[in-house]
C-alpha atoms as a PDB file:
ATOM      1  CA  UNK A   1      -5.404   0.945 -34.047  1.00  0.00           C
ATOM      2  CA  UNK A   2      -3.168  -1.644 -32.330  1.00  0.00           C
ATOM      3  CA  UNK A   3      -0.753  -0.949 -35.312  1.00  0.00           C
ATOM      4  CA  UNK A   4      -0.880   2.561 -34.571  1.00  0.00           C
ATOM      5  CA  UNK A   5      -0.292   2.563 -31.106  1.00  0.00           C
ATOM      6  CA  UNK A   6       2.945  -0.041 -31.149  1.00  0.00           C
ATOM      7  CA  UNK A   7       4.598   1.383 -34.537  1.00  0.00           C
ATOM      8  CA  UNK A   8       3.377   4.762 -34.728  1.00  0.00           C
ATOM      9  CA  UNK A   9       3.875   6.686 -31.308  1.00  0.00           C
ATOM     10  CA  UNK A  10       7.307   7.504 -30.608  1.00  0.00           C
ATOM     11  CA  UNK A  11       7.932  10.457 -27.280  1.00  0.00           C
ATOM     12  CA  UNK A  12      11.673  10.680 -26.933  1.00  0.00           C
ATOM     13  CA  UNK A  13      12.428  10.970 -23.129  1.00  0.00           C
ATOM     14  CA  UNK A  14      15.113  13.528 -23.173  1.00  0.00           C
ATOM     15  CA  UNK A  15      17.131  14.722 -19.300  1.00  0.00           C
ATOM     16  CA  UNK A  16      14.864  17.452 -17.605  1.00  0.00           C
ATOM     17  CA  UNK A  17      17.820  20.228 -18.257  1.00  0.00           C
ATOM     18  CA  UNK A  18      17.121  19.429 -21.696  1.00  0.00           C
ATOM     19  CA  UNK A  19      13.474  20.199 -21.820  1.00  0.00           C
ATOM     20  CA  UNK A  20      13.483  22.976 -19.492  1.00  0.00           C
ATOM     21  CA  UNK A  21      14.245  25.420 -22.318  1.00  0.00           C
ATOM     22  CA  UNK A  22      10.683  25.330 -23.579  1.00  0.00           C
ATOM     23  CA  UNK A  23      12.055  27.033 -26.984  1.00  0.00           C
ATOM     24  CA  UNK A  24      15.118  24.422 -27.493  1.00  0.00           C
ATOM     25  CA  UNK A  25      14.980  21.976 -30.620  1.00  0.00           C
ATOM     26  CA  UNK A  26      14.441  18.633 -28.591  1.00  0.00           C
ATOM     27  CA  UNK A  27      11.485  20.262 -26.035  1.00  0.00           C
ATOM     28  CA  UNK A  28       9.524  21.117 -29.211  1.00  0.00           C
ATOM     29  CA  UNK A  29       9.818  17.469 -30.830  1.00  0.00           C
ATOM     30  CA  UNK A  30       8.850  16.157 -27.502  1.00  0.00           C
ATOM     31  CA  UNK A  31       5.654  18.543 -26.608  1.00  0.00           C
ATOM     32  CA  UNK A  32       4.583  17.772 -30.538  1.00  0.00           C
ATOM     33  CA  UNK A  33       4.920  14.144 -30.060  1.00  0.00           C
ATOM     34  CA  UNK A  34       2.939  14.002 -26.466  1.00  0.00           C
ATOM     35  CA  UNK A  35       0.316  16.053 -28.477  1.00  0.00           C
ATOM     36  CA  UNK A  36       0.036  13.632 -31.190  1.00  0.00           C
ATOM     37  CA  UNK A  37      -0.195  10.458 -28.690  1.00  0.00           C
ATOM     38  CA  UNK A  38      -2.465  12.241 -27.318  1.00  0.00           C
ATOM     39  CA  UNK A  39      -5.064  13.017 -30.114  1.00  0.00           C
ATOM     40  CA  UNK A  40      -4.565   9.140 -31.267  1.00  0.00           C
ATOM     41  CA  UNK A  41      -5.181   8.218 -27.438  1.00  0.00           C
ATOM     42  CA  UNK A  42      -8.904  10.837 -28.317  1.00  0.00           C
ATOM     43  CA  UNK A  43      -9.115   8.855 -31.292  1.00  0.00           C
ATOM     44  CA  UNK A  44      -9.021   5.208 -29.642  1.00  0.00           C
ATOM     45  CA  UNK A  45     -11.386   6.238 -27.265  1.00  0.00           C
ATOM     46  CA  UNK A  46     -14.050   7.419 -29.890  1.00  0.00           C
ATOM     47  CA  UNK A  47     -14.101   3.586 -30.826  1.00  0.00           C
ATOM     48  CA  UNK A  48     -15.890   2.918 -27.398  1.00  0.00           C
ATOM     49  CA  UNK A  49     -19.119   1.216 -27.951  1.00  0.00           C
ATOM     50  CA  UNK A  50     -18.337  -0.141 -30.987  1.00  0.00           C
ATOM     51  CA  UNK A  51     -15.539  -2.238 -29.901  1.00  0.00           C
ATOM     52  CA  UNK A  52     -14.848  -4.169 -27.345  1.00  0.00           C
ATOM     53  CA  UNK A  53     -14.266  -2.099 -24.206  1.00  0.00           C
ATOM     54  CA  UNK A  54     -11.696  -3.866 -22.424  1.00  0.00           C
ATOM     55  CA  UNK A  55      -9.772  -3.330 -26.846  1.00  0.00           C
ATOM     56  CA  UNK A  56      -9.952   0.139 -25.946  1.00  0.00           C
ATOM     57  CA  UNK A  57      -9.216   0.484 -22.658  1.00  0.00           C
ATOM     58  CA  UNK A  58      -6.204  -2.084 -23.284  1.00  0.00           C
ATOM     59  CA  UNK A  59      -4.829   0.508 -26.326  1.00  0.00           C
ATOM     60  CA  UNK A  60      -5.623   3.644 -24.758  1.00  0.00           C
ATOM     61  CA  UNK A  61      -5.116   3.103 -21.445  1.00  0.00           C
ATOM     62  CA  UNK A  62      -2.861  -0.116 -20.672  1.00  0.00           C
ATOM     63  CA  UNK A  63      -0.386   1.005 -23.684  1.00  0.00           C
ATOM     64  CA  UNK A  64      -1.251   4.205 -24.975  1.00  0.00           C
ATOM     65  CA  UNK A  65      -1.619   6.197 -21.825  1.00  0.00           C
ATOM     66  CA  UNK A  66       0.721   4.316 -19.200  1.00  0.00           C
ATOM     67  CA  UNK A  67       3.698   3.523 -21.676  1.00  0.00           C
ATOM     68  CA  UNK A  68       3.927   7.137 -23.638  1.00  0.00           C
ATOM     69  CA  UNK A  69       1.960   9.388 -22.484  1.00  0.00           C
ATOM     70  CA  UNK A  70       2.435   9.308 -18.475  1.00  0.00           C
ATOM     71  CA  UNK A  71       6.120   9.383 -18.712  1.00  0.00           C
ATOM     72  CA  UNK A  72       5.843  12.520 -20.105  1.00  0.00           C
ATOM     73  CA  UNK A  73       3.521  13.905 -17.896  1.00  0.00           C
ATOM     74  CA  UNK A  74       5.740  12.335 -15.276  1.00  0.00           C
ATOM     75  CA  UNK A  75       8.283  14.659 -16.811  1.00  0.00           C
ATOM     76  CA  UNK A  76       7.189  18.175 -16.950  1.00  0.00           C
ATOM     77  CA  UNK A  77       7.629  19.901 -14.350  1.00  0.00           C
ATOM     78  CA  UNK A  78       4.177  20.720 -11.667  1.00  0.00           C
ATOM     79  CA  UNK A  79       2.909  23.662 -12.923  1.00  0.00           C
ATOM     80  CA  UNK A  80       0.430  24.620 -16.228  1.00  0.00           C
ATOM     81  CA  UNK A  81       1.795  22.517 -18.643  1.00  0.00           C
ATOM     82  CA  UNK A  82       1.163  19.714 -16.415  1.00  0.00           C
ATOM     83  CA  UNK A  83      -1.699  20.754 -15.906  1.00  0.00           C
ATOM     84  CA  UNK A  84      -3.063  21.115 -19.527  1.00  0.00           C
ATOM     85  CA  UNK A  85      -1.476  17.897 -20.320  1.00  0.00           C
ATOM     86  CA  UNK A  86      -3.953  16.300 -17.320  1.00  0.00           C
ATOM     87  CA  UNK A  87      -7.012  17.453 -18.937  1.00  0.00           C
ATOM     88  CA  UNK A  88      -6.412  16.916 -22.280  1.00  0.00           C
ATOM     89  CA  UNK A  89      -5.927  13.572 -21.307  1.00  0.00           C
ATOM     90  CA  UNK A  90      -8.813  13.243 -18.552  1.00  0.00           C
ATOM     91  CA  UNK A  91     -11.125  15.081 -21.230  1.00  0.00           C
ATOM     92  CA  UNK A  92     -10.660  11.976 -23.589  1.00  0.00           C
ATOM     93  CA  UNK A  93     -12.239   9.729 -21.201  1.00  0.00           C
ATOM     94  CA  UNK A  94     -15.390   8.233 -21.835  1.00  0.00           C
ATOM     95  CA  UNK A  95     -17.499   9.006 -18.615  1.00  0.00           C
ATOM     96  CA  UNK A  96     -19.214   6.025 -19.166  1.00  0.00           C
ATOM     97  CA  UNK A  97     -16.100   3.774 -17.631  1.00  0.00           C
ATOM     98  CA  UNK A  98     -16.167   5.906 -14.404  1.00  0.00           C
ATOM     99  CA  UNK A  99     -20.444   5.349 -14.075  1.00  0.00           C
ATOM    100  CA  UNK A 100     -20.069   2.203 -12.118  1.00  0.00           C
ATOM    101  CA  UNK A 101     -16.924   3.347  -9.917  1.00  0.00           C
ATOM    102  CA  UNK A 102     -17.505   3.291  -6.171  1.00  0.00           C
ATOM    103  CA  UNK A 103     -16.097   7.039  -4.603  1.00  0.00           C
ATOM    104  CA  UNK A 104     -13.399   7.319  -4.006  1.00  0.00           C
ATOM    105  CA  UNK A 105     -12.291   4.468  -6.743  1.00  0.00           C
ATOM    106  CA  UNK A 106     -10.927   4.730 -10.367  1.00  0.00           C
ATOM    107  CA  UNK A 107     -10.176   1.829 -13.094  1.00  0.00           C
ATOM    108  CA  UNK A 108      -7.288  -0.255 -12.733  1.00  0.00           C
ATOM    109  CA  UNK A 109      -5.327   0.998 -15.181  1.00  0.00           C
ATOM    110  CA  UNK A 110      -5.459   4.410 -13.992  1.00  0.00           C
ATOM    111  CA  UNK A 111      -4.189   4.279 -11.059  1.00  0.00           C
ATOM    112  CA  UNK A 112      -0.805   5.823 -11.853  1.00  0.00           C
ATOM    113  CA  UNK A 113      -2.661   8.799 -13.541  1.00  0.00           C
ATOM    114  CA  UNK A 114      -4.438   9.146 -10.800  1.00  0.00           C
ATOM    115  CA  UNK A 115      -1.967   9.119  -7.869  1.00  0.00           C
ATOM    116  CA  UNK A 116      -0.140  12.149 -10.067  1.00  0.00           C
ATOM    117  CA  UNK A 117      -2.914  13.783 -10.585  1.00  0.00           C
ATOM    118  CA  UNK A 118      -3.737  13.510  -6.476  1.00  0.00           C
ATOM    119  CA  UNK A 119      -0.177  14.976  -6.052  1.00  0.00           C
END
């Protein structure tokens, strides 16, 4: 999985102007990349309970989620693609990590995800 995550995910970051054409060459590579981060990121997450948590949350949160996937998300513009893009990614969550969590509070590295998705 570690393997996977470091070698295997590439999103190219391309200027807004460039994306903004939903049907240009470069916006499709980039929406099928987030798309395949993000079933890897579902994948990770499936390995909950059988190993190590903090493993997982490292992979699919630490790198996974805050080096790929939130740039991207960071990227598209506020609107329904964002929005799809938020819960796909919230809907790969184990509610298990969020049992414990005082209101109000979310895990460390989610923070970031979090303050966008308050926005």
């Amino acid at each position: 999985m570690k393997k996977s995550v470091e070698e295997d995910v590439f999103i190219p970051l391309y200027p807004k102007s460039t994306v903004e054409d939903r049907s240009s060459l470069r916006s499709k590579f980039q929406e099928r990349r987030f798309w395949s981060a993000v079933k890897l990121l579902s994948n990770v997450v499936l390995w909950d309970g059988i190993v190590q948590e903090d493993k997982v949350r490292d992979l699919g949160l630490s790198k996974l989620l805050n080096r790929y996937l939130l740039l991207n998300i960071l990227n598209t513009p506020l609107g329904p693609d964002n929005i799809e893009k938020c819960n796909k990614v919230v809907a790969c969550l184990p509610e298990r990590w969020f049992q414990e969590l005082k209101g109000g509070s979310t895990l460390p590295e989610l923070l970031n995800f979090s303050q966008h998705l308050l926005q």
